[in-house]
Protein backbone atom coordinates (compact mmCIF):
# COMPACT_ATOMS: atom_id res chain seq x y z
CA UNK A 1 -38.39 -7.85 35.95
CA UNK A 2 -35.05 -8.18 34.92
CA UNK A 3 -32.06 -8.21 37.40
CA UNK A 4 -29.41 -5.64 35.28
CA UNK A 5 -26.71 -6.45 37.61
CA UNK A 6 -26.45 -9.99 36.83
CA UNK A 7 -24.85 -12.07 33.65
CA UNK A 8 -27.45 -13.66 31.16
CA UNK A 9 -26.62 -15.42 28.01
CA UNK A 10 -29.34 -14.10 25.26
CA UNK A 11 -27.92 -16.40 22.68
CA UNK A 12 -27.26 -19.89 22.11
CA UNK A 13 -24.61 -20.95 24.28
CA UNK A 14 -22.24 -22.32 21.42
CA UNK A 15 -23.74 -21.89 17.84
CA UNK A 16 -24.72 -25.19 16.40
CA UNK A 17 -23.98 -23.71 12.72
CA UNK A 18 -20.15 -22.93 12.35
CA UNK A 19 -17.93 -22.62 9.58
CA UNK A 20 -16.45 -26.20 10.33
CA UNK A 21 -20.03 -27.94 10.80
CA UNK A 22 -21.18 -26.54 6.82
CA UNK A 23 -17.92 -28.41 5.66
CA UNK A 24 -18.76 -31.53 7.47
CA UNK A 25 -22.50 -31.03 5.76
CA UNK A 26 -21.45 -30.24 2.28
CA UNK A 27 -18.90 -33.27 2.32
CA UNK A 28 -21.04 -35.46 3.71
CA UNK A 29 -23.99 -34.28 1.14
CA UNK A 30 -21.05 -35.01 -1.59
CA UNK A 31 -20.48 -38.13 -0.51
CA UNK A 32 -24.14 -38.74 -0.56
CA UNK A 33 -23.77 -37.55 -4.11
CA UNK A 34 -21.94 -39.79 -5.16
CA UNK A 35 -23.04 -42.78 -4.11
CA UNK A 36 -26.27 -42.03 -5.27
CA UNK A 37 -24.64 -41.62 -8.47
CA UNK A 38 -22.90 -44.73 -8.83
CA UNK A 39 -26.39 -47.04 -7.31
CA UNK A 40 -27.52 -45.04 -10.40
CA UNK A 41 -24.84 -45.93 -13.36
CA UNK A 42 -25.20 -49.48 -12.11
CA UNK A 43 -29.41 -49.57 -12.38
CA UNK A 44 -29.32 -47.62 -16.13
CA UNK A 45 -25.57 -48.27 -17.24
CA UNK A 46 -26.01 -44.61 -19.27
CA UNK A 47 -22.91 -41.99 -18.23
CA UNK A 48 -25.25 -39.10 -19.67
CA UNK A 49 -27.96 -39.69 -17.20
CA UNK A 50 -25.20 -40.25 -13.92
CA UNK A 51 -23.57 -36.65 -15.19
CA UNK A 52 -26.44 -34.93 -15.90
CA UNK A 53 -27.79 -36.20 -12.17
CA UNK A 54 -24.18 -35.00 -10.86
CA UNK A 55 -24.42 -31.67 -12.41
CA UNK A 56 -28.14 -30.74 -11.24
CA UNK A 57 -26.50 -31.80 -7.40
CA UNK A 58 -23.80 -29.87 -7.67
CA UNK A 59 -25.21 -26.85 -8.50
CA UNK A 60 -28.02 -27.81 -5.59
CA UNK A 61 -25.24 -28.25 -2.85
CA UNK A 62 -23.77 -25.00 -3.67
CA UNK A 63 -26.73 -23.39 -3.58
CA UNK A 64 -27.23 -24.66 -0.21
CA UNK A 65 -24.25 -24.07 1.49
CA UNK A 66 -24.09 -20.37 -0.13
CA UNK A 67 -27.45 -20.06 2.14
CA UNK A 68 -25.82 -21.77 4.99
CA UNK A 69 -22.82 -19.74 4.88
CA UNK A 70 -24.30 -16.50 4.67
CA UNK A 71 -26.86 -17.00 7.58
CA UNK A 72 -25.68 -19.29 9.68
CA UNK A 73 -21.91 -18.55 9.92
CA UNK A 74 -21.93 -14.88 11.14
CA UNK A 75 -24.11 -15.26 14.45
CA UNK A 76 -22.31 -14.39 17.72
CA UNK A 77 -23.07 -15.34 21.59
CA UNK A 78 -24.29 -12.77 23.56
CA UNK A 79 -24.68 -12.26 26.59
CA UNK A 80 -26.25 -9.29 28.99
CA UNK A 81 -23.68 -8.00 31.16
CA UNK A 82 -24.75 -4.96 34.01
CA UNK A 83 -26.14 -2.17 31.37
CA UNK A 84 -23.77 -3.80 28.08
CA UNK A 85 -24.01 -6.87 26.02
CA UNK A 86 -21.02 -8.70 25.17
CA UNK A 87 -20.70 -9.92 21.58
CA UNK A 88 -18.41 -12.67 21.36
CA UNK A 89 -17.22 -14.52 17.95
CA UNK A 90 -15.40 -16.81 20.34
CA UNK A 91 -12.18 -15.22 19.09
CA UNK A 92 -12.64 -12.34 20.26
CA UNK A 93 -15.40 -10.26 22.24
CA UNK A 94 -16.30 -6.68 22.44
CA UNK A 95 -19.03 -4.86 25.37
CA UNK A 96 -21.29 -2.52 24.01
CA UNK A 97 -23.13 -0.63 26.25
CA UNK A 98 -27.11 -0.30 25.52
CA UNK A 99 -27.26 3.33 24.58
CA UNK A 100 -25.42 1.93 21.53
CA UNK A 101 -27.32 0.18 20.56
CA UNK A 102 -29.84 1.81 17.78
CA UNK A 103 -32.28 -1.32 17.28
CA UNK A 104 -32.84 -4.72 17.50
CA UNK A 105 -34.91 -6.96 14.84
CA UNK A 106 -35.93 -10.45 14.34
CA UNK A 107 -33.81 -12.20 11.36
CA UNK A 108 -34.39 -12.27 7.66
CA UNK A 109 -36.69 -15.26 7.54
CA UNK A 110 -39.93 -15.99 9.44
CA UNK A 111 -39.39 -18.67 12.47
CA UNK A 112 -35.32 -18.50 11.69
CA UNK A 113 -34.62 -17.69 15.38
CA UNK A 114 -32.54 -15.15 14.27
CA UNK A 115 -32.34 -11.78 15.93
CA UNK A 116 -30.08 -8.75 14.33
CA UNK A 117 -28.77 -5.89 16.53
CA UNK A 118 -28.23 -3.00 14.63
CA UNK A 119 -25.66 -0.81 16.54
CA UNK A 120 -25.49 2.85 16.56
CA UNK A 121 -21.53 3.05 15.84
CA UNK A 122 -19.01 0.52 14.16
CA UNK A 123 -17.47 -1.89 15.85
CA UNK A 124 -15.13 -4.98 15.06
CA UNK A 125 -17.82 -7.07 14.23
CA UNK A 126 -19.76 -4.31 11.95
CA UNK A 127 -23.21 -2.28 12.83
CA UNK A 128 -25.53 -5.18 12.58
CA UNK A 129 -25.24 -7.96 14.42
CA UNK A 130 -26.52 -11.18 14.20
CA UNK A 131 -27.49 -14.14 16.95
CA UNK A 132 -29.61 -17.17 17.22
CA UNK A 133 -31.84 -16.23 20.18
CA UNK A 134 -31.88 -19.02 23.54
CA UNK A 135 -35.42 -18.89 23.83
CA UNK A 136 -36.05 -20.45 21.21
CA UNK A 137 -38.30 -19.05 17.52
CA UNK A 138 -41.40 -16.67 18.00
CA UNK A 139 -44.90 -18.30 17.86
CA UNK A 140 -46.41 -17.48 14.68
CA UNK A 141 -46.02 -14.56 13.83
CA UNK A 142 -45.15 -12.75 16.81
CA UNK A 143 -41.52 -10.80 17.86
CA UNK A 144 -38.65 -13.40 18.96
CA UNK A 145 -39.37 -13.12 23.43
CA UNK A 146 -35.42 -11.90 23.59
CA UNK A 147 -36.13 -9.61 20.56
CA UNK A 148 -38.70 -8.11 22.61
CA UNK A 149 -37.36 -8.16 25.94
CA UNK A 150 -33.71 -6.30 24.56
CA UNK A 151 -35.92 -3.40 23.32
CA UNK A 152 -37.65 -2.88 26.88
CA UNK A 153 -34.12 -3.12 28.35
CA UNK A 154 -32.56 -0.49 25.68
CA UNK A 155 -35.69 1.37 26.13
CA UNK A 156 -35.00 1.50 30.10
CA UNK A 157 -31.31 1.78 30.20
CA UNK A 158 -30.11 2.79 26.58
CA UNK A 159 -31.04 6.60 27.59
């Protein structure tokens, strides 16, 4: 049983994705890029083939960090607080008290980790809202353990 009273991080204690770790990705993948591109103008000496390698990897790293951004650079810390949750985007943090909250679901993808709190009213950081759960991905298919464990406690003290 869960002591209500008491503060408990549910999230990941600093996000490992951030908007400043997808540019250090993407320019190190572009600096991959081209040096994979100039090992291969020296092997075939043919521009076409180096630009037509160049295109097909820029279009690929884009792709990717689209995907990156649009998952990874939204999720909050949260932590359980008494009978509230605060939702921090480390510039700022708001409490929400559990009857707020409407419902809570695991993430978009299978394993992601990801676990969505879907509020009942608007707040500064929107209805839904997203985190990268501490205890790590579900087992198979089964519910995220915090996923799980924040609907008992809504389900006890949301009223």
């Amino acid at each position: 049983m869960t002591n209500i009273d008491s503060r408990e991080r549910l999230s990941v204690k600093s996000s490992p994705y951030s908007n400043y770790d997808l540019v250090i990705i993407l320019a190190g993948l572009l600096v991959l890029g081209v040096w994979l591109g100039i090992k291969m103008y020296n092997k075939s000496q043919q521009l076409s083939d180096v630009l037509e390698f160049g295109v097909i990897y820029l279009f690929a790293l884009l792709f990717v960090g689209a995907i990156y951004y649009r998952i990874y650079t939204n999720l909050k810390e949260v932590t359980l607080s008494g009978s509230a949750l605060e939702i921090s985007d480390l510039k700022a943090t708001i409490e929400v008290p559990l009857r707020d909250i409407e419902s809570v679901s695991g993430g978009q993808f299978p394993r992601s980790g990801i676990i969505w709190i879907h509020l009942k009213k608007q707040t500064k950081f929107g209805r839904s809202i997203p985190f990268l759960g501490e205890q790590g991905p579900p087992v198979g298919l089964s519910e995220h353990p915090t996923a799980t464990r924040l609907k008992i406690l809504i389900e006890k003290h949301g009223l």
